[in-house]
Protein backbone atom coordinates (compact mmCIF):
# COMPACT_ATOMS: atom_id res chain seq x y z
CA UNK A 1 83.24 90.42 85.74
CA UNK A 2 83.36 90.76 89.47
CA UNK A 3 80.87 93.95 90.25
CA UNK A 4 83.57 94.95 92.68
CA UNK A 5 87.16 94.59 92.98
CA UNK A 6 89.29 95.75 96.31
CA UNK A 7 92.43 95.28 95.95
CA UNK A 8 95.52 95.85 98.47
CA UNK A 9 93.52 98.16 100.68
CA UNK A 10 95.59 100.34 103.34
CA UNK A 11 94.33 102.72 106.16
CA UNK A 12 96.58 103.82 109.13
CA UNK A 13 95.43 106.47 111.37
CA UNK A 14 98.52 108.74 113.14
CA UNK A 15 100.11 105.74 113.83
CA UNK A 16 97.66 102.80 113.87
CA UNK A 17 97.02 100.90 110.76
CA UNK A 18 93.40 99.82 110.87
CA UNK A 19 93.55 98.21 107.36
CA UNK A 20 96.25 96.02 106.70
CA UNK A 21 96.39 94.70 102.69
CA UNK A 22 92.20 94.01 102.08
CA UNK A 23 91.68 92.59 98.96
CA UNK A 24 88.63 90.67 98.06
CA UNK A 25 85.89 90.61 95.17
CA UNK A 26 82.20 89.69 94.40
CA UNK A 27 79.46 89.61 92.15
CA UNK A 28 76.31 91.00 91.34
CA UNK A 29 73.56 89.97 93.27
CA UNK A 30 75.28 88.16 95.99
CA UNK A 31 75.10 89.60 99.85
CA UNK A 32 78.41 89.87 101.95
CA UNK A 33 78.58 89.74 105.30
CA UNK A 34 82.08 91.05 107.32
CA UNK A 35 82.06 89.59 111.14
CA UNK A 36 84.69 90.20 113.99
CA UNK A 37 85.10 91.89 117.05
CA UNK A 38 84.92 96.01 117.52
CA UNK A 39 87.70 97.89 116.20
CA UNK A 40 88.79 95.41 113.68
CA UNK A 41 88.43 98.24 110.71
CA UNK A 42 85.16 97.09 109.88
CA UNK A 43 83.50 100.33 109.53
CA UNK A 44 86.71 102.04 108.09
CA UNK A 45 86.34 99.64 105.06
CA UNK A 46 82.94 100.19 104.41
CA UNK A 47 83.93 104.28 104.81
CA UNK A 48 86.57 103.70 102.00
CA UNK A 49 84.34 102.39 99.70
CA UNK A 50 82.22 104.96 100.07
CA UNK A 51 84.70 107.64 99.89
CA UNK A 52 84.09 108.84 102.99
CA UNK A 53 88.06 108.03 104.41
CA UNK A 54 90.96 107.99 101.33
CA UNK A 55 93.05 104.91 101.87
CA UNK A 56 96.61 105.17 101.97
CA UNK A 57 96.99 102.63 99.13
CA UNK A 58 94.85 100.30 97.53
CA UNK A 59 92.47 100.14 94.50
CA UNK A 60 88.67 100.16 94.38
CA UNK A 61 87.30 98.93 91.13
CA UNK A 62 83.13 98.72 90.02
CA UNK A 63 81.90 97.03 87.00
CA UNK A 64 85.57 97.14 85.78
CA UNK A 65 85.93 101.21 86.55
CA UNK A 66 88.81 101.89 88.45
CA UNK A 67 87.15 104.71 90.77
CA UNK A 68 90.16 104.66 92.86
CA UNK A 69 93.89 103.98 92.75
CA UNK A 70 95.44 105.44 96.37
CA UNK A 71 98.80 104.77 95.49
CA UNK A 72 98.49 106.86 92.22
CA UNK A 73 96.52 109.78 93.39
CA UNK A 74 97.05 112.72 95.68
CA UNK A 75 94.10 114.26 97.90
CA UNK A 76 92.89 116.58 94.85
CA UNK A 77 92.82 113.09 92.93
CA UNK A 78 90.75 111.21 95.33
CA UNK A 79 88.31 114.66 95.44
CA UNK A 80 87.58 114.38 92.20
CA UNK A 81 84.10 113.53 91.13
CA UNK A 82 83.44 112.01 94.53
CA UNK A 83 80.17 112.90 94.42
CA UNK A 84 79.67 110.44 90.98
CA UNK A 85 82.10 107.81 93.12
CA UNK A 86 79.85 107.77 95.92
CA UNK A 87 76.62 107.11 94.13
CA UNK A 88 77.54 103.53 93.72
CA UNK A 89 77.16 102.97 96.95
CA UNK A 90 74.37 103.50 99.18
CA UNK A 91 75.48 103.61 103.08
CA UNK A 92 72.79 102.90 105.80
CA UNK A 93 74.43 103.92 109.11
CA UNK A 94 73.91 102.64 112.56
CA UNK A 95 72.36 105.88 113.62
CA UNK A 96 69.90 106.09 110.69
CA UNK A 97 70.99 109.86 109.82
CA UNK A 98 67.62 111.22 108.96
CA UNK A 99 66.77 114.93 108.89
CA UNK A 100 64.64 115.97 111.92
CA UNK A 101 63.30 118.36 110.32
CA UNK A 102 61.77 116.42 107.66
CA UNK A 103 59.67 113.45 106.74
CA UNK A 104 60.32 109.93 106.25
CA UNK A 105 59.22 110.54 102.41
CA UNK A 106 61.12 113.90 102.25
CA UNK A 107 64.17 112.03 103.73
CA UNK A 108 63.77 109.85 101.04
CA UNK A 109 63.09 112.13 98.04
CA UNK A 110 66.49 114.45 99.09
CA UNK A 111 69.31 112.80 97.97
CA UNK A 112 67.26 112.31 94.34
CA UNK A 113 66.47 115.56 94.35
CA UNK A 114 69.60 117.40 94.78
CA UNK A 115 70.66 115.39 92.25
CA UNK A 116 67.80 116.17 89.60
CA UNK A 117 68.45 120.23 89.99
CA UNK A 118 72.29 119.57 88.63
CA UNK A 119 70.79 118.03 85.21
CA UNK A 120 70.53 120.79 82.48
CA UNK A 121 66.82 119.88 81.81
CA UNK A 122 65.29 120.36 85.86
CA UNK A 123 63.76 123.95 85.32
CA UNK A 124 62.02 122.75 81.81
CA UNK A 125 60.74 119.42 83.41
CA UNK A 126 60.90 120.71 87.61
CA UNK A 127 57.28 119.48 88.29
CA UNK A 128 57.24 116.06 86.24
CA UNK A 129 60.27 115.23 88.08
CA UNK A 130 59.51 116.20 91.28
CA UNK A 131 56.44 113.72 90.36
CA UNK A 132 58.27 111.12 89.62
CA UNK A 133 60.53 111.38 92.71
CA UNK A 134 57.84 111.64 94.83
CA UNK A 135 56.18 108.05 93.20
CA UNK A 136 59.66 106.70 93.31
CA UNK A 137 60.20 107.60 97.20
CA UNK A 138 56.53 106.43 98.16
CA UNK A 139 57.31 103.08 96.36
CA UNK A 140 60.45 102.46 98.21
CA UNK A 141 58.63 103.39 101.37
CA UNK A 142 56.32 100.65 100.51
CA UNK A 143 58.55 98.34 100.10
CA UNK A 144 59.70 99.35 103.49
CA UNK A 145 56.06 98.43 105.04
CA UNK A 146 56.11 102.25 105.75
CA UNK A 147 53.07 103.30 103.39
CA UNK A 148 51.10 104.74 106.29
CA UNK A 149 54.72 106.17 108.24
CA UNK A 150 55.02 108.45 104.69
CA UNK A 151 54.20 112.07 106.51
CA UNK A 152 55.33 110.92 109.76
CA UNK A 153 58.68 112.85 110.83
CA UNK A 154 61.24 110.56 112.57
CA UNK A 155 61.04 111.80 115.96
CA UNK A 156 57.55 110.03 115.61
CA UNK A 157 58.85 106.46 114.37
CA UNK A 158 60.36 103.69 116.00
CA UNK A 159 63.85 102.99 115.66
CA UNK A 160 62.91 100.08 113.57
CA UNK A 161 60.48 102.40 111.08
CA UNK A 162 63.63 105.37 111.30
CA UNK A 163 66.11 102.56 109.95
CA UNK A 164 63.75 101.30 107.31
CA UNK A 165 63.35 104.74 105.97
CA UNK A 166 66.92 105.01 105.69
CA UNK A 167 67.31 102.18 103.86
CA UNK A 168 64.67 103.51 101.35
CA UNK A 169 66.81 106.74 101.31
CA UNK A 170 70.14 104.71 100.67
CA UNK A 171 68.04 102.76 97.65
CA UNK A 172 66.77 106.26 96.03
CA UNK A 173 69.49 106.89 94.30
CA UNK A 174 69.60 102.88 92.73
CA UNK A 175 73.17 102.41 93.78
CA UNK A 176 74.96 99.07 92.71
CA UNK A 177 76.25 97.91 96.05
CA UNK A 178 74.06 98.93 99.42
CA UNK A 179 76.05 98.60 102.50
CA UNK A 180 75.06 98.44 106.03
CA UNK A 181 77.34 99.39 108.91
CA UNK A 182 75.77 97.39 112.06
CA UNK A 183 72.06 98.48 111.28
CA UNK A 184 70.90 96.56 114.13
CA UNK A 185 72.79 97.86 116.74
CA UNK A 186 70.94 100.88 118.37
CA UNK A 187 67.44 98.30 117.95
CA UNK A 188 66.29 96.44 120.76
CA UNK A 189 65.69 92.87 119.63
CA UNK A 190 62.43 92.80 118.22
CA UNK A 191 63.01 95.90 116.02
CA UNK A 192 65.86 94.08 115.07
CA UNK A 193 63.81 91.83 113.75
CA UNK A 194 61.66 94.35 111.64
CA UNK A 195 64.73 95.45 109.95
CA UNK A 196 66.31 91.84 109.81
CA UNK A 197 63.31 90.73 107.62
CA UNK A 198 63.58 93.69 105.09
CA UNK A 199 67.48 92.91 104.79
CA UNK A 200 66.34 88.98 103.89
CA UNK A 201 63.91 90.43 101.46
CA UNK A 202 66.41 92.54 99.25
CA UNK A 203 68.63 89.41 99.57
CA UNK A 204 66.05 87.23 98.09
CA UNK A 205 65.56 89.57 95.63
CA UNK A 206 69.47 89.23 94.70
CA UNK A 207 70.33 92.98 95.95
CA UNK A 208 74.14 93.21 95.71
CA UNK A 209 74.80 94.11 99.48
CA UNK A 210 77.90 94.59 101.93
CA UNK A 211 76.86 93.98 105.50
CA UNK A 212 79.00 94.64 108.81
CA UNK A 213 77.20 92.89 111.60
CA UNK A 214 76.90 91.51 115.47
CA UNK A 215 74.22 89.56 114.45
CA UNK A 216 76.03 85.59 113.91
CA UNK A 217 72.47 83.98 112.54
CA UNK A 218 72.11 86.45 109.97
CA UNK A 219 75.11 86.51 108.85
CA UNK A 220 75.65 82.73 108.62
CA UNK A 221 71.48 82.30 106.68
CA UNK A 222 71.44 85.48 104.65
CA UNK A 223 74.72 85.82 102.56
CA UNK A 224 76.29 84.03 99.87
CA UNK A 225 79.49 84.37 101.64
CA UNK A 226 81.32 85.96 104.59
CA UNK A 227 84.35 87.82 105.78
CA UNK A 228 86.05 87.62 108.91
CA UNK A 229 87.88 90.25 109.74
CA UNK A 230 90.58 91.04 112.97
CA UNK A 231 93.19 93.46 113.57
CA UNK A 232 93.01 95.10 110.08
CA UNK A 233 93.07 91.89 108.17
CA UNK A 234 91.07 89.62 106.53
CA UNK A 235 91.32 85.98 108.48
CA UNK A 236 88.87 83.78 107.28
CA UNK A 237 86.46 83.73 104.02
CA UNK A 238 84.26 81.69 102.40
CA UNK A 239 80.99 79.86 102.21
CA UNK A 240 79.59 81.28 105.66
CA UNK A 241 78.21 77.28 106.33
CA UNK A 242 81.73 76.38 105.93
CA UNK A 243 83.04 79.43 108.07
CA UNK A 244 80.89 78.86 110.65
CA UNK A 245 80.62 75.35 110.94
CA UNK A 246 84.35 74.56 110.33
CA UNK A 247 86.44 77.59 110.71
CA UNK A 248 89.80 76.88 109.82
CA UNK A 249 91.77 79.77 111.61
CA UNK A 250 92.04 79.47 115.58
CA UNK A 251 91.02 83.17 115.65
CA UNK A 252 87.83 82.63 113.74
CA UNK A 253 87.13 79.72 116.50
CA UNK A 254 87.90 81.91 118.98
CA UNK A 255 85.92 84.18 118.20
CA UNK A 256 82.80 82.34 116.97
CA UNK A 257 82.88 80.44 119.88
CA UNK A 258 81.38 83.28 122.38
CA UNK A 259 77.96 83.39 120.00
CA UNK A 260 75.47 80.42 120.05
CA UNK A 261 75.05 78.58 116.87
């Protein structure tokens, strides 16, 4: 069973449809990459999945749980629960989104710890889990290189360090699908590199991932398979060897043609 399903996806601002009939699957453990040009609904998909836009039509499905059917549900409908929706996905922005006004391992802890004061048991067990949150959040920064960055607030990080700690935040909540909306693109290039190398790592360690990105070498190395996307539809998929290497639509060619190879 696919770990998620899209299916007939629709978006039109006013006027302007931005997503024209997406539909595409994949599996656990495999790392997507969606190419093309600016303002070819890239970042509107990845805002549907996360219920951050409702789609006009369209059906989003995880481990076989239809979390949304567009064409059967009214804005009350799509409301619903959103908060439970949105934890299976984790959303790393382009602009990192961290809290000024705390630290890198505060950023981190939040989102788990909003969460942990809903549960009916947080007054009786407040301290162990604040504990635990706080070993799970220094872990993650870890993972991140950032064990010395922990107390460090992000007006005192690189842009490389600030994007690695929101990774850490997007992974603190153990979503099944992390997605990344061009988390290179405020870096210069060798803090794109930083965060490059911890993108390759999850991959390696078979982290299911969506990624939109600029970044042609990445895309073509690091995922299992690749999306290319233009005017609100999907062009081109496949093996991103294949894609790259042999792309079958003159669009793809065009547009692969203006980045080295």
């Amino acid at each position: 069973m696919p770990i998620l399903e899209v299916q007939n996806l629709r978006k039109s601002f006013g006027e302007t449809l931005v997503l024209d009939d997406i539909s595409f699957s994949m599996e656990k453990g495999t790392a997507l990459s969606i190419i093309g040009s600016s303002g070819g609904g890239k970042t509107t998909l990845l805002r549907c999945l996360n219920f951050l836009e409702k789609p006009d039509s369209g059906i989003i499905r995880v481990n076989g749980e239809t979390l949304l059917d567009a064409s059967a549900s009214g804005k009350a409908d799509f409301q619903r629960n959103i908060r439970l929706k949105r934890l299976h996905f984790g959303l790393v922005f382009q602009s990192f989104n961290l809290f000024p006004q705390y630290t890198a391992l505060e950023n981190v802890m939040l989102a788990e710890r909003m969460l942990a004061k809903e549960q009916p048991d947080w007054k009786e067990r407040k301290q162990a889990r604040i504990r635990e949150i706080r070993e799970h959040g220094e872990m993650l920064l870890k993972d991140m290189g950032l064990q010395d960055r922990m107390n460090n607030y992000p007006h005192q990080l690189s842009g490389g360090q600030c994007q690695r700690v929101a990774i850490a935040h997007a992974l603190a909540l153990n979503p099944d699908i992390l997605c990344f909306d061009e988390p290179t693109s405020a870096l210069d290039p060798e803090l794109t590199g930083e965060v490059l190398r911890v993108i390759r790592g999850l991959a390696d360690r078979n982290t299911t991932m969506i990624i939109v990105t600029h970044e042609m070498t990445f895309a073509r190395d690091v995922a299992d398979y690749v999306i290319f996307m233009d005017g609100g539809v999907i062009c081109e998929e496949g093996d991103p060897r294949e894609v790259f290497s042999n792309p079958q639509q003159e669009r793809t060619r065009q547009f692969l043609s203006h980045y080295s190879q």
